[in-house]
Protein backbone atom coordinates (compact mmCIF):
# COMPACT_ATOMS: atom_id res chain seq x y z
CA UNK A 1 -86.86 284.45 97.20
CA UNK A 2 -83.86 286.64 98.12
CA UNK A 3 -81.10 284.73 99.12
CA UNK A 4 -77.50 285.84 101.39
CA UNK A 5 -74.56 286.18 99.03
CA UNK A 6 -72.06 283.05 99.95
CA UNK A 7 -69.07 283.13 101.29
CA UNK A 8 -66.23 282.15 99.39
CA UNK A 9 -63.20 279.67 101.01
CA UNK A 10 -60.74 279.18 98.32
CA UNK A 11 -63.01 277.01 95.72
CA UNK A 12 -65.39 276.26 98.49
CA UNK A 13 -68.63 278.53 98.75
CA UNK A 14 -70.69 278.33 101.87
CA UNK A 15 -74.75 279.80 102.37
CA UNK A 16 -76.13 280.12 106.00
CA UNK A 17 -79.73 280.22 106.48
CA UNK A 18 -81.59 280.89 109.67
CA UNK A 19 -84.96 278.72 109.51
CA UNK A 20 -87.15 278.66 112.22
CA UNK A 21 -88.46 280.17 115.59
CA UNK A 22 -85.48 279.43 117.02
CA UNK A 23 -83.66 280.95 114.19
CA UNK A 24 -81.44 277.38 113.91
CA UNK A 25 -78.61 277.86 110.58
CA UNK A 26 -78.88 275.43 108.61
CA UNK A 27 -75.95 275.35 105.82
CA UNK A 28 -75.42 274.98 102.43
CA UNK A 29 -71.37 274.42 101.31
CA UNK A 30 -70.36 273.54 97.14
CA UNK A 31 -67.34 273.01 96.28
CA UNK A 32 -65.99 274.26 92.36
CA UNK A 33 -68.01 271.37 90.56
CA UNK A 34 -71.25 272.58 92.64
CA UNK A 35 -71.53 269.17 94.42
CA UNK A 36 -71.98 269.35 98.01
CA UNK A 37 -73.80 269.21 101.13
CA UNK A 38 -76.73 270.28 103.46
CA UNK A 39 -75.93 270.89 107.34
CA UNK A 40 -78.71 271.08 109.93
CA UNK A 41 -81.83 272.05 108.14
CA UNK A 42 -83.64 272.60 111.24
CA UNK A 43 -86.58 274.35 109.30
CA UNK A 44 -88.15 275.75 106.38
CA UNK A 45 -88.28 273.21 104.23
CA UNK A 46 -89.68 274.64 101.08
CA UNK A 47 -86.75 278.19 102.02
CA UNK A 48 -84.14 275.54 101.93
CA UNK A 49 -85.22 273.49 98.96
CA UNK A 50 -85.45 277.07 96.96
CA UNK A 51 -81.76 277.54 97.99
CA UNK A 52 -80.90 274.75 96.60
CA UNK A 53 -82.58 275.07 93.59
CA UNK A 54 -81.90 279.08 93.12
CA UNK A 55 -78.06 277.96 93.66
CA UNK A 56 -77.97 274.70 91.49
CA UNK A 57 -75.79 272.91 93.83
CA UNK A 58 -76.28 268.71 93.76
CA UNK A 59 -76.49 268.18 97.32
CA UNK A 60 -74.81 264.54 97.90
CA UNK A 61 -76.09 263.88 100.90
CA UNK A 62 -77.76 265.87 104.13
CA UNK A 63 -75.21 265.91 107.19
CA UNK A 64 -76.57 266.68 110.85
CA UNK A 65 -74.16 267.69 113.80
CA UNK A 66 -76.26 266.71 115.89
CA UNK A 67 -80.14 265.91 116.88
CA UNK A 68 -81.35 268.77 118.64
CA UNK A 69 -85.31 269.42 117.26
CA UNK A 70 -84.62 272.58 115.65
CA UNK A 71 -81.65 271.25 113.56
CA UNK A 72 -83.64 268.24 112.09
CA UNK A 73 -86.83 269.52 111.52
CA UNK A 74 -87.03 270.04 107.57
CA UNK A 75 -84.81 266.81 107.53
CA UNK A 76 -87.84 264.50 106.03
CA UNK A 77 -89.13 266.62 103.32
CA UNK A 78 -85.91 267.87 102.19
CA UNK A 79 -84.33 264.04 102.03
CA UNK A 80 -87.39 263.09 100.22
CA UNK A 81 -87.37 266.05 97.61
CA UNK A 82 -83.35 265.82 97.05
CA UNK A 83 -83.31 261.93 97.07
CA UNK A 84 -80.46 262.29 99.47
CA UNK A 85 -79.09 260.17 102.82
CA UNK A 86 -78.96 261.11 106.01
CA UNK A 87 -76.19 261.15 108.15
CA UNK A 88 -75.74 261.09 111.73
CA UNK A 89 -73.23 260.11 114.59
CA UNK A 90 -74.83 257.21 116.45
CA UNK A 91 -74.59 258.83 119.93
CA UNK A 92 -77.02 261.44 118.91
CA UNK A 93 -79.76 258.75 117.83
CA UNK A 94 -81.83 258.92 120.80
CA UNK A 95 -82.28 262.59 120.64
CA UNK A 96 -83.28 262.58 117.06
CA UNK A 97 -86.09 259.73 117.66
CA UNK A 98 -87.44 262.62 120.26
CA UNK A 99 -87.33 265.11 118.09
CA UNK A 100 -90.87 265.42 117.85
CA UNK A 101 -91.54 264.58 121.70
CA UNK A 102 -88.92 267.54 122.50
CA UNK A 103 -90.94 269.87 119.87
CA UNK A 104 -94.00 269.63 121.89
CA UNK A 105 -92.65 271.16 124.78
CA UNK A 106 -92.41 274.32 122.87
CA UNK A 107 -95.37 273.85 121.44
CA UNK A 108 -93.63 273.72 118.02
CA UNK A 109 -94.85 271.75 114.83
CA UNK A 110 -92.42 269.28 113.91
CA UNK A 111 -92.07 266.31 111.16
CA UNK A 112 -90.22 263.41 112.36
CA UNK A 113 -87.69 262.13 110.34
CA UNK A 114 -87.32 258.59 109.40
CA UNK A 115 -84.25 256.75 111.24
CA UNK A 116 -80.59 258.47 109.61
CA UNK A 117 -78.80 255.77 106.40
CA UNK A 118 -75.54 256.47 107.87
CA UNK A 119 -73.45 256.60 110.56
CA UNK A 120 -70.80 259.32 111.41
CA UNK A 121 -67.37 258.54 112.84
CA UNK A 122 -64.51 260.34 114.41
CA UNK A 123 -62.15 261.16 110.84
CA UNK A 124 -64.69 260.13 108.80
CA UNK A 125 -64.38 261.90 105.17
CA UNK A 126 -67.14 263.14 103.28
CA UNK A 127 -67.03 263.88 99.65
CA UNK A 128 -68.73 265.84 97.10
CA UNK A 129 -67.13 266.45 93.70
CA UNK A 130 -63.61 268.04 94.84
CA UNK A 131 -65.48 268.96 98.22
CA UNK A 132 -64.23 267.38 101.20
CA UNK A 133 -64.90 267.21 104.84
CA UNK A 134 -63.74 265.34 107.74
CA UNK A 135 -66.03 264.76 110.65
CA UNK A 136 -64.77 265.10 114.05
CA UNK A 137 -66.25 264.53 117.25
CA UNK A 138 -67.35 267.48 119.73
CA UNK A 139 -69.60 265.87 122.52
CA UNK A 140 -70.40 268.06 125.61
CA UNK A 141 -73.62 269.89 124.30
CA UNK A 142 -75.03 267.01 122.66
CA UNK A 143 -73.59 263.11 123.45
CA UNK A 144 -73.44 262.67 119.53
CA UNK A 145 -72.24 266.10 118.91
CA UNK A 146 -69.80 266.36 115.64
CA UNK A 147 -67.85 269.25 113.86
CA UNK A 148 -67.14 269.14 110.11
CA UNK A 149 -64.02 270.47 109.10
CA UNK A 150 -62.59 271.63 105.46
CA UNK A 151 -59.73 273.86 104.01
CA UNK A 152 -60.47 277.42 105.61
CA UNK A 153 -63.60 276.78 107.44
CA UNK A 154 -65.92 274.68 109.71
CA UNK A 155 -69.33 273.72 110.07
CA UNK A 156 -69.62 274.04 114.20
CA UNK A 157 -73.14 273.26 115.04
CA UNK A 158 -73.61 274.46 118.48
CA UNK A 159 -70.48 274.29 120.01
CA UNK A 160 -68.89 277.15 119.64
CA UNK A 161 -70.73 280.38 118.70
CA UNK A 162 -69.59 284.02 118.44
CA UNK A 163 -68.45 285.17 121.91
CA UNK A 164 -70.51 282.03 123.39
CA UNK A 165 -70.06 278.27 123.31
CA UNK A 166 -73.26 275.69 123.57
CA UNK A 167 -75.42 275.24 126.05
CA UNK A 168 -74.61 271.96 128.39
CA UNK A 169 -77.53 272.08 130.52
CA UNK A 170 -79.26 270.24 128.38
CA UNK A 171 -79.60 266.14 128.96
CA UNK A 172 -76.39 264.94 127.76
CA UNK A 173 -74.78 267.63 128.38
CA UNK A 174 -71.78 267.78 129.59
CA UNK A 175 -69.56 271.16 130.19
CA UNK A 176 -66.20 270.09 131.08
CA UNK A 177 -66.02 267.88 127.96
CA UNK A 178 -67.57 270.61 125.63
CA UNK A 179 -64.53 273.05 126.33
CA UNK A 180 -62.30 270.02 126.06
CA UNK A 181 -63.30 269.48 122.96
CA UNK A 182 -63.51 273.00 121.58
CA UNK A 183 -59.40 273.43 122.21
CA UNK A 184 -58.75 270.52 121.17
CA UNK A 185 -60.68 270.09 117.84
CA UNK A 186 -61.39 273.96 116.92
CA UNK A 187 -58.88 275.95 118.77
CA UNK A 188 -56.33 274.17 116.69
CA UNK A 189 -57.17 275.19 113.51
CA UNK A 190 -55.70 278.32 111.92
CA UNK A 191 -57.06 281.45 113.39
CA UNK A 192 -57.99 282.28 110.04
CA UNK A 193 -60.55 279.23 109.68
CA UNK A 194 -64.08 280.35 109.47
CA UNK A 195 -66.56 279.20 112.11
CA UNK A 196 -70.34 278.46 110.51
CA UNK A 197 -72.30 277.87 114.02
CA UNK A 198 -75.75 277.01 114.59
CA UNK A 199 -77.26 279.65 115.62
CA UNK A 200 -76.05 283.78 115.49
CA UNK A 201 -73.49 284.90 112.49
CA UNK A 202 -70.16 283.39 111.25
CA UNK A 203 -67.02 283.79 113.33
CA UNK A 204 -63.31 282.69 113.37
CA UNK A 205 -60.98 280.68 115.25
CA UNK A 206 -58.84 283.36 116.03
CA UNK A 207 -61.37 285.61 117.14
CA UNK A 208 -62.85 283.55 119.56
CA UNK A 209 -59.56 281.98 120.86
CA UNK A 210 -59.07 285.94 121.48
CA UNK A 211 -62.37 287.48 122.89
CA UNK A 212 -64.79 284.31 123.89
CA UNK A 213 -65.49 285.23 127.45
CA UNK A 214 -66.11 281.06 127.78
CA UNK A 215 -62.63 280.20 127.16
């Protein structure tokens, strides 16, 4: 299989993979020891697990942003196969026990994962090798809804996409709170910080606190 090149942040080196119909990013990040993390594999298990392989990177644990069906779809085979935990922030739990019910609306196939090992807090640190990330928490397009944040980039889910923000329609939503959130935990980071969202291509703060028609 032919994977994208990654990007490179300072020692950090980031992959984003659309899986799925919905075309969902999921995202692979490694720090200079190749230790690191999964984000959101929504799909395509057997794609992602190749990645991984192709790459060599010891993912230390699989991290969700939130529990939207097409970000946790490939979540049980791929914890399974990388003998990994799961981690999720406990306002999003009730969305990923539906995952399957909320597949079947689209008429999508869907494997429902087993209940998350951990739970993700506001400042919470994750570490992989010299690979760090803190967790912060983005509610508004999903109750649960976190960011993950690291020197010279971000892993967004959908919150904040490339001249768009998420959708807060949705149940849980909640729009007022979603912009809220995006100035105060995104906006705030250098305009040079790289923005990996969950769906479309890669963006920056700076661009969108420029041209996003949203805010």
């Amino acid at each position: 299989m032919r994977f994208p090149a990654p990007r490179s942040h300072g020692s950090a080196r980031v992959w984003m993979l659309p899986t799925g119909p919905l075309q969902e990013n999921a995202v692979l990040v490694a720090g200079a020891q190749n230790e690191g993390f999964l984000f959101d594999p929504g799909d395509d298990a057997a794609r992602l697990l190749a990645l991984v392989q192709e790459t060599g990177v010891t993912v230390r644990a699989i991290l969700l942003t939130h529990a939207h069906f097409d970000h946790i779809g490939a979540v049980q085979p791929l914890r399974e196969a990388l003998r990994v935990p799961v981690a999720l922030h406990p306002g999003d739990l009730g969305l990923y026990r539906a995952g399957a019910q909320s597949a079947a609306r689209w008429n999508l196939p869907f494997i429902q994962p087993a209940d998350p090992d951990q739970a993700i807090a506001q400042g919470q640190s994750f570490t992989a090798g010299d690979l760090r990330l803190t967790a912060r928490e983005l509610p508004g397009h999903a109750p649960g809804h976190v960011v993950f944040v690291a020197e010279g980039f971000a892993v967004v889910g959908d919150t904040l996409f490339a001249g768009g923000i998420g959708r807060t329609d949705l149940p849980g939503g909640n729009h007022p709170q979603l912009i809220a959130g995006i100035e105060r935990e995104l906006l705030s980071l250098p305009d040079d910080t790289a923005l990996y969202p969950g769906h479309g291509g890669a963006t920056t703060v700076g661009r969108e606190r420029r041209t996003n028609p949203f805010l």
